[in-house]
Protein backbone atom coordinates (compact mmCIF):
# COMPACT_ATOMS: atom_id res chain seq x y z
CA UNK A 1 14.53 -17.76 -6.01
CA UNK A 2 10.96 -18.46 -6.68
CA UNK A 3 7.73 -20.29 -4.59
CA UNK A 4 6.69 -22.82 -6.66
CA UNK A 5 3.08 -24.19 -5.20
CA UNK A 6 1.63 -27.04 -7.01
CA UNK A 7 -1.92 -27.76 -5.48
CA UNK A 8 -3.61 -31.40 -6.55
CA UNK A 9 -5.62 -33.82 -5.89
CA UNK A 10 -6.81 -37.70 -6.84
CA UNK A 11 -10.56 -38.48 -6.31
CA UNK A 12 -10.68 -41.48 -4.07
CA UNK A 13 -13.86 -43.11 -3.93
CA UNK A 14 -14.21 -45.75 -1.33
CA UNK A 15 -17.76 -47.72 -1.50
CA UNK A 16 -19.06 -50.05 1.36
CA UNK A 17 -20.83 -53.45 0.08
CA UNK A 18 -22.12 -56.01 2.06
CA UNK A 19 -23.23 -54.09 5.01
CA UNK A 20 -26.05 -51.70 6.30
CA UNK A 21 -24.36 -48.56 6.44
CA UNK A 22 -22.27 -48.53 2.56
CA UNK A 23 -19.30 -45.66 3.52
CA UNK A 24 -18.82 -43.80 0.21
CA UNK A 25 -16.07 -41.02 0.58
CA UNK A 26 -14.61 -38.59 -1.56
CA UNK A 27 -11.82 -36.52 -1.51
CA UNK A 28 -11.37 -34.02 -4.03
CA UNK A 29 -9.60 -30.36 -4.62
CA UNK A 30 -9.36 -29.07 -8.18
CA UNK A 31 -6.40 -29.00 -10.38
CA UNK A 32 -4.91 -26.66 -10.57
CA UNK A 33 -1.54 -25.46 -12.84
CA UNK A 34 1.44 -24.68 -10.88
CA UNK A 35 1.52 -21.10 -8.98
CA UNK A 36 4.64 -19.31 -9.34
CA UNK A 37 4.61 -16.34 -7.13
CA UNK A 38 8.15 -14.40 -7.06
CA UNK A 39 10.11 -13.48 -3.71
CA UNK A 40 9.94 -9.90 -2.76
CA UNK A 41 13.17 -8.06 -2.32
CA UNK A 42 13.20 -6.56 1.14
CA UNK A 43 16.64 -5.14 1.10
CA UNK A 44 15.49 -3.74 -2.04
CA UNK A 45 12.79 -2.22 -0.57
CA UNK A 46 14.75 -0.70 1.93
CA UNK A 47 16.87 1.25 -0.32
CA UNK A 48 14.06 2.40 -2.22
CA UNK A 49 12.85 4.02 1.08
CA UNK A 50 16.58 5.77 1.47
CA UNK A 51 16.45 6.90 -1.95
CA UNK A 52 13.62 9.14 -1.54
CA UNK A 53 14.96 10.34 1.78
CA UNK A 54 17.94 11.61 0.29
CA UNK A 55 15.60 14.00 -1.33
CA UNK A 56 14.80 15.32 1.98
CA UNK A 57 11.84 16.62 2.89
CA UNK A 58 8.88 16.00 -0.14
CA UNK A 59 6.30 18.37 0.70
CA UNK A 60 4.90 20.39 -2.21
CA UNK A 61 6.48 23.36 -3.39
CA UNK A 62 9.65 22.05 -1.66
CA UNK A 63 13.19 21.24 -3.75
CA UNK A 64 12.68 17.69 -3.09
CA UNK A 65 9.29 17.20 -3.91
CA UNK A 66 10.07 18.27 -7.65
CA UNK A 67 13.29 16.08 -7.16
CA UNK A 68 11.43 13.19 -6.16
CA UNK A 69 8.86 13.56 -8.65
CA UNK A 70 11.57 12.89 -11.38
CA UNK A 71 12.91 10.34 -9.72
CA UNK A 72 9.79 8.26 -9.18
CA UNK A 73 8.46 9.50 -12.65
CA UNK A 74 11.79 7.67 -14.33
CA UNK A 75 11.76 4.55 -11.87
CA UNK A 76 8.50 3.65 -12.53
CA UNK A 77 9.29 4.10 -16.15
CA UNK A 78 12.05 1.23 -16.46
CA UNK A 79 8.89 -1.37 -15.40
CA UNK A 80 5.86 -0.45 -16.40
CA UNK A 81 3.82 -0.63 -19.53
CA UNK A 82 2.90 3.31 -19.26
CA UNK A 83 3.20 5.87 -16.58
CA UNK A 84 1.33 8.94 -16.38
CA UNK A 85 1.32 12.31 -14.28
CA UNK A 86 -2.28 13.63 -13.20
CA UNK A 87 -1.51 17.48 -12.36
CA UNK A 88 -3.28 19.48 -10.67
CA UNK A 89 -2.75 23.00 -8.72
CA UNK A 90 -4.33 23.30 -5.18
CA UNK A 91 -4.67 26.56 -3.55
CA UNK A 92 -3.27 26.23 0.17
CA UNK A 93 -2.92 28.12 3.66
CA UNK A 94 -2.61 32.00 2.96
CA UNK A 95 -3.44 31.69 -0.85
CA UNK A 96 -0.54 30.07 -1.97
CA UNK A 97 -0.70 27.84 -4.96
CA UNK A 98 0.68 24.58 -5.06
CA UNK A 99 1.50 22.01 -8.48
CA UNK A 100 0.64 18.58 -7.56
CA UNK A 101 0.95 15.29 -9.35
CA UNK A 102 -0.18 11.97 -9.01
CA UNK A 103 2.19 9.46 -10.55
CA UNK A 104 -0.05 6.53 -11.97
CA UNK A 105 1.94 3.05 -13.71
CA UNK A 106 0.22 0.38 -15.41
CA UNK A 107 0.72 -2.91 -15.69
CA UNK A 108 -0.20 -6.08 -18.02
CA UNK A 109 -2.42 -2.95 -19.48
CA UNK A 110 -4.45 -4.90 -21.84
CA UNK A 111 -6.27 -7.12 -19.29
CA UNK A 112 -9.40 -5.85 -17.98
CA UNK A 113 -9.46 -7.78 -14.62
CA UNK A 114 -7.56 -4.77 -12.54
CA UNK A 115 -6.53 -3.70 -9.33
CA UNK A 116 -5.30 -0.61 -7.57
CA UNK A 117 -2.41 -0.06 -5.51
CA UNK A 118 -1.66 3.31 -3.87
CA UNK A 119 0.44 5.23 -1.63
CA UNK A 120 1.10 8.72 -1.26
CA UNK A 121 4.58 10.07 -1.76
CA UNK A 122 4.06 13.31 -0.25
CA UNK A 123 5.68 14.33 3.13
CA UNK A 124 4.04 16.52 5.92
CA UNK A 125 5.11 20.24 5.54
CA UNK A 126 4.99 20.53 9.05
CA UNK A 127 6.36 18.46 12.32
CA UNK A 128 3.51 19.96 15.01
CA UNK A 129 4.19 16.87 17.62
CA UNK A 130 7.95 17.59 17.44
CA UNK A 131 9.20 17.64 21.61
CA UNK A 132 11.04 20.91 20.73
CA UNK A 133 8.90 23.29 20.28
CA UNK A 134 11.35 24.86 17.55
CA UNK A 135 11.34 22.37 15.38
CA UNK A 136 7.45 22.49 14.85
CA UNK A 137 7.45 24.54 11.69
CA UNK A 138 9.88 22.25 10.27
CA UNK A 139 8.91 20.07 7.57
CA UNK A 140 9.55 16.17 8.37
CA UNK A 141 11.71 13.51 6.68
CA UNK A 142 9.23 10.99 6.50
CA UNK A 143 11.16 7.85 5.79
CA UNK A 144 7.88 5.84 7.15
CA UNK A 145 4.84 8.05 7.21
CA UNK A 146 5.33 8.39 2.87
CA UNK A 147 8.71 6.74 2.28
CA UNK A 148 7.75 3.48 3.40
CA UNK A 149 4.46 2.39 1.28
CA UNK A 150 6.15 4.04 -1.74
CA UNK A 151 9.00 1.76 -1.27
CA UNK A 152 6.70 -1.23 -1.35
CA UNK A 153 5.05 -0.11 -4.28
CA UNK A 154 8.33 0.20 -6.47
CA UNK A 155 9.50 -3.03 -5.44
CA UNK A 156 6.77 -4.45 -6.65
CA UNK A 157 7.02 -2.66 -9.78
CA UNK A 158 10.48 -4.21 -10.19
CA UNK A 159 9.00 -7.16 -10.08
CA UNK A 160 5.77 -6.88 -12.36
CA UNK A 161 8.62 -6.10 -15.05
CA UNK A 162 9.98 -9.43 -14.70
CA UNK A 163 7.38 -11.51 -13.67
CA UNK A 164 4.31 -10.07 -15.18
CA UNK A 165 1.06 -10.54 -12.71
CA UNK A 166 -1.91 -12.60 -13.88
CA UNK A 167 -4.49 -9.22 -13.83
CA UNK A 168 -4.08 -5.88 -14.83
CA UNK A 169 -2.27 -3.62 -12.39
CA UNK A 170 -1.99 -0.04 -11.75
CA UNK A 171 0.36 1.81 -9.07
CA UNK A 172 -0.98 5.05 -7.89
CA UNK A 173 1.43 7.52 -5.98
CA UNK A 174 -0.49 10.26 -4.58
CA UNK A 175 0.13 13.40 -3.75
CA UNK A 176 -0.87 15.75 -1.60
CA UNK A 177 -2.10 13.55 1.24
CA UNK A 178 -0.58 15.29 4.24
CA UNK A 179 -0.85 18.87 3.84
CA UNK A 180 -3.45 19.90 6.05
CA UNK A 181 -3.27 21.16 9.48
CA UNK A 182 -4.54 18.82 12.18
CA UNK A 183 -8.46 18.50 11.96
CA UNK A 184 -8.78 20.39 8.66
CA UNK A 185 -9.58 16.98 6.67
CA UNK A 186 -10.45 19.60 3.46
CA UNK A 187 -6.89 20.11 3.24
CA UNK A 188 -5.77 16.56 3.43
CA UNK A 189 -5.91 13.25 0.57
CA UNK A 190 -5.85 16.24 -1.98
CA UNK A 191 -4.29 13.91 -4.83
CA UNK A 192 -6.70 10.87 -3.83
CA UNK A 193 -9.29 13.11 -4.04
CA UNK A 194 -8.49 14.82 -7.70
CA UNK A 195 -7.86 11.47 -8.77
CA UNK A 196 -11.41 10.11 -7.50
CA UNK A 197 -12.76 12.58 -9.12
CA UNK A 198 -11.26 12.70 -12.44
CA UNK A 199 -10.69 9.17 -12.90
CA UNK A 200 -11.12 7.72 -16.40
CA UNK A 201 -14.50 6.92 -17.70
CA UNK A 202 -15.11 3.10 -17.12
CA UNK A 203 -12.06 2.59 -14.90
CA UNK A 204 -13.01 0.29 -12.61
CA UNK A 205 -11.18 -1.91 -10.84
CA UNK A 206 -12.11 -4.70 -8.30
CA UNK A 207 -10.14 -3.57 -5.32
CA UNK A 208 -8.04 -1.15 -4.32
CA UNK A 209 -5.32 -1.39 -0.98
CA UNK A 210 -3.36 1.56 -0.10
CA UNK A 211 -0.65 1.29 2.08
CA UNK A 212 0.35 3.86 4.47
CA UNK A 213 3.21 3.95 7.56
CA UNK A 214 4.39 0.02 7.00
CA UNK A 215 8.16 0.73 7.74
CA UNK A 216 8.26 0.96 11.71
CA UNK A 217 10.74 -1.85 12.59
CA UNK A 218 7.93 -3.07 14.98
CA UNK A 219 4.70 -2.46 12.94
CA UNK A 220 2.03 -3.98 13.56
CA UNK A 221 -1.25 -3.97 11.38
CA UNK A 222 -4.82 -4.48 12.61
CA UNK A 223 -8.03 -4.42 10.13
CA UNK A 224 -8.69 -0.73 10.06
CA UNK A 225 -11.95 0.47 10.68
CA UNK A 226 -13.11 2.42 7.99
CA UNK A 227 -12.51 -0.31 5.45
CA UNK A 228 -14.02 -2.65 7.15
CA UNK A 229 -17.06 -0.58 6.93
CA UNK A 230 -16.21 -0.16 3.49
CA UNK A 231 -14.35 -2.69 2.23
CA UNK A 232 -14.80 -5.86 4.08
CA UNK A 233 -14.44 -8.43 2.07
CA UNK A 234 -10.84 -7.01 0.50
CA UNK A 235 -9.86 -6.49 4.05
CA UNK A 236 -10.64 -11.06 4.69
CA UNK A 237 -8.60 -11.16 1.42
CA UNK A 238 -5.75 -9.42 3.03
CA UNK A 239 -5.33 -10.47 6.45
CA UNK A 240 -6.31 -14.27 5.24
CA UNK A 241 -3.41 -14.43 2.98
CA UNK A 242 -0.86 -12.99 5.46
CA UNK A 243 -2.34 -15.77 8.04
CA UNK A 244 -1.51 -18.09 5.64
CA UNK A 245 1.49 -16.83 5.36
CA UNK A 246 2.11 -17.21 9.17
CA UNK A 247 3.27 -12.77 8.92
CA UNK A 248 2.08 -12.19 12.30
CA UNK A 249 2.54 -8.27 11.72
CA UNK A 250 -1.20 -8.53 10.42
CA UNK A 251 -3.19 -9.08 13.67
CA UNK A 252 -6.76 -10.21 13.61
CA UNK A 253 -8.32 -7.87 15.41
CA UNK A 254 -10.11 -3.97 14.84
CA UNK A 255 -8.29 -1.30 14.96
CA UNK A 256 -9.07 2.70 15.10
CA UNK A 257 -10.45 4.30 11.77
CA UNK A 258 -8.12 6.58 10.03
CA UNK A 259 -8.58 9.15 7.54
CA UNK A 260 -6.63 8.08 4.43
CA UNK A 261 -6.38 7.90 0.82
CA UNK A 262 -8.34 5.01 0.35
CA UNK A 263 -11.32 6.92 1.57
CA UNK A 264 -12.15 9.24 -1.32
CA UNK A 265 -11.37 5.64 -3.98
CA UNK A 266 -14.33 3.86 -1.45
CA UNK A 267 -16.67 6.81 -2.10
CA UNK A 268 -15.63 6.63 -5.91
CA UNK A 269 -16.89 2.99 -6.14
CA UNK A 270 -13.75 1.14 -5.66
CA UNK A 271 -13.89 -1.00 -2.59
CA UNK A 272 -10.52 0.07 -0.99
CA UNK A 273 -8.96 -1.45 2.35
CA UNK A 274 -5.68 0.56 4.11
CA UNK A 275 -2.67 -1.22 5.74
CA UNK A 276 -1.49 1.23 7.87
CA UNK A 277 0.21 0.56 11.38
CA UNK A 278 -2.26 2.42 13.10
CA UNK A 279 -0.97 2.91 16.39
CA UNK A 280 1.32 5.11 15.02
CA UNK A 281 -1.06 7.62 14.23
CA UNK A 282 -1.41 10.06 17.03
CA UNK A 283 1.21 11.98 19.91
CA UNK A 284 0.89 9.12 22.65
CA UNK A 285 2.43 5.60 20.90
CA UNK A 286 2.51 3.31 24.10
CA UNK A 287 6.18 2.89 23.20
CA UNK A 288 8.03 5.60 23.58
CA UNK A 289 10.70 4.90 20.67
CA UNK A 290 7.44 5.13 18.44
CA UNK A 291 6.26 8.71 19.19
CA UNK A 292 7.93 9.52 16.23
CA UNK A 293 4.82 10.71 13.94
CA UNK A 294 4.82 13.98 12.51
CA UNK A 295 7.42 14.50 14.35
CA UNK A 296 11.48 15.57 12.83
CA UNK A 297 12.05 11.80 14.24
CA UNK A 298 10.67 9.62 11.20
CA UNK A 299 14.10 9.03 9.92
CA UNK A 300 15.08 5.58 8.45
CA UNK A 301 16.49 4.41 11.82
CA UNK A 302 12.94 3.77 12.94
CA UNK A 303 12.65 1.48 9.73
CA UNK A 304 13.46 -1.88 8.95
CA UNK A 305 13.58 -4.07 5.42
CA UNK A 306 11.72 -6.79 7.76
CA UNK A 307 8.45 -4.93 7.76
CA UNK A 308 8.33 -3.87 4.73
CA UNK A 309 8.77 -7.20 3.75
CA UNK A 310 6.27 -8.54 5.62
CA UNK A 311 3.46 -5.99 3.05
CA UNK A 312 5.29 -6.84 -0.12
CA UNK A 313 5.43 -10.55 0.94
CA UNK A 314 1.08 -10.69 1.58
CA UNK A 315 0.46 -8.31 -1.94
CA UNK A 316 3.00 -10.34 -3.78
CA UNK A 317 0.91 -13.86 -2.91
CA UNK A 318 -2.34 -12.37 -3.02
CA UNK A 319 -1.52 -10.75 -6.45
CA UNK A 320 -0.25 -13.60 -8.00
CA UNK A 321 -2.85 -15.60 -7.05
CA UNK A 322 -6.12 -13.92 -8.76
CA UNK A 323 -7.33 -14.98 -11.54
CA UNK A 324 -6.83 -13.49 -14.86
């Protein structure tokens, strides 16, 4: 079923005569043509996010990162208007080489009024915060931290198919984002990175959000730091919308900076703000259910079609409403 918001107004004008103090009043609000802005598909969502855990594990140079690569690579295929791979080879820890490949999907191509919209769809090739100490060379599931804002993203590619969006918009899957080890930020946002820097000539879009980690079943976002340094004025847009939404997972206050894919797209010249449930990120979650990053936890039992829902619900309504 679809929102239908119809937003008018009739200029009153109501003129005092006779008297010292003439009251002359007007209300008015433009008119505008009816707003039809789609209904995300949560459940949908959520099986989008078991689909590419099925594949396992997605770290590079794994079985189910060339797996997942197909699948994504034919999904996004069925809705957009042309999808590309940007391929690259990075050279990792102990020389080895590694093949890469951002997934990028247009839609409504021919406007030139774009935005971005970004995720990575790599998972972390190691699980270092694991509680047994065995399990810390493991590579992790990552059903939130990579599972999660990809699900989003192809949900909302299902829906650009049917209900095309008023600007131009392009889907960028990263990869590559969580390789490094912990404080080597050379080895991390590798795709983001290639992608900022090979870029077409002239692309340049107004905005770009990534989302990142927006699956916990209790997620909570605050305005993250860095692109509010960056960003801010995409990061009003955002949390405005989901307050008028009354999605109280957006809270109005400052949260930590985080090092993300939405950092090398700001230093490219596209203002970019991150969604990202921030208190995820790091060993010592005040709730202890959530100590699940990096970790062989981040299985889709920490997950929930709610939250996920709550994203696609405040990109869906600030999508449809720009203007073309």
């Amino acid at each position: 079923m679809q929102k239908v918001f119809l937003i008018f107004v009739i200029t009153l004008f109501v003129v005092g005569c006779g008297n010292d103090h003439p009251e002359h009043r007007e209300a008015a609000l433009e008119l505008e043509e009816a707003v039809h802005i789609p209904d995300f598909d949560r459940e949908q969502a959520f099986e989008y996010l078991l689909a590419q855990t099925e594949f396992g594990p997605r770290n590079p140079g794994s079985d189910g990162h060339q797996q997942c690569l197909q699948f994504l690579t034919f999904e996004l295929q069925q809705f957009a208007d042309a999808v590309n791979q940007q391929s690259f080879r990075h050279t990792g820890y102990e020389g080895r080489s590694y093949q890469m490949t951002n997934i990028i999907a247009s839609f409504n191509s021919e406007a030139t009024n774009r935005i971005l919209l970004g995720a990575h769809w790599d998972t972390r090739p190691r699980a270092e915060h694991d509680p047994d100490p065995e399990k810390r060379d493991q590579p992790i599931l990552g059903a939130n931290d990579g599972a999660s804002g990809v699900a989003v993203l192809l949900e909302l590619a299902r829906m650009f198919s049917k209900n095309p969006p008023p600007i131009g918009v392009d889907i960028i899957l990263f990869d590559g984002e969580d390789y490094g080890r912990e404080g080597d930020l050379d080895q991390y946002l590798l795709g983001a990175k290639h992608f900022a820097r090979n870029k077409p000539a002239g692309y340049r879009p107004r905005f770009g959000i990534i989302i990142d980690m927006v699956g916990d079943k209790e997620a909570r976002f605050p305005r993250e730091a860095n692109s509010m340094q960056y960003a801010p004025w995409v990061v009003d847009l955002i949390w405005n919308t989901a307050r008028s939404l009354d999605i109280l997972h957006f809270e109005d206050r400052r949260g930590p900076s985080i090092y993300d894919d939405h950092i090398p797209l700001n230093e490219s010249g596209i203002p970019t703000a991150l969604i990202i449930d921030a208190e995820l990120v790091g060993a010592d979650a005040a709730d202890e259910r959530r100590r699940y990053w990096h970790t062989t936890m981040d299985t889709p039992e920490q997950c929930s079609p709610e939250s996920l829902g709550a994203v696609g619900d405040v990109l869906t309504e600030l999508i449809y409403r720009q203007p073309s």
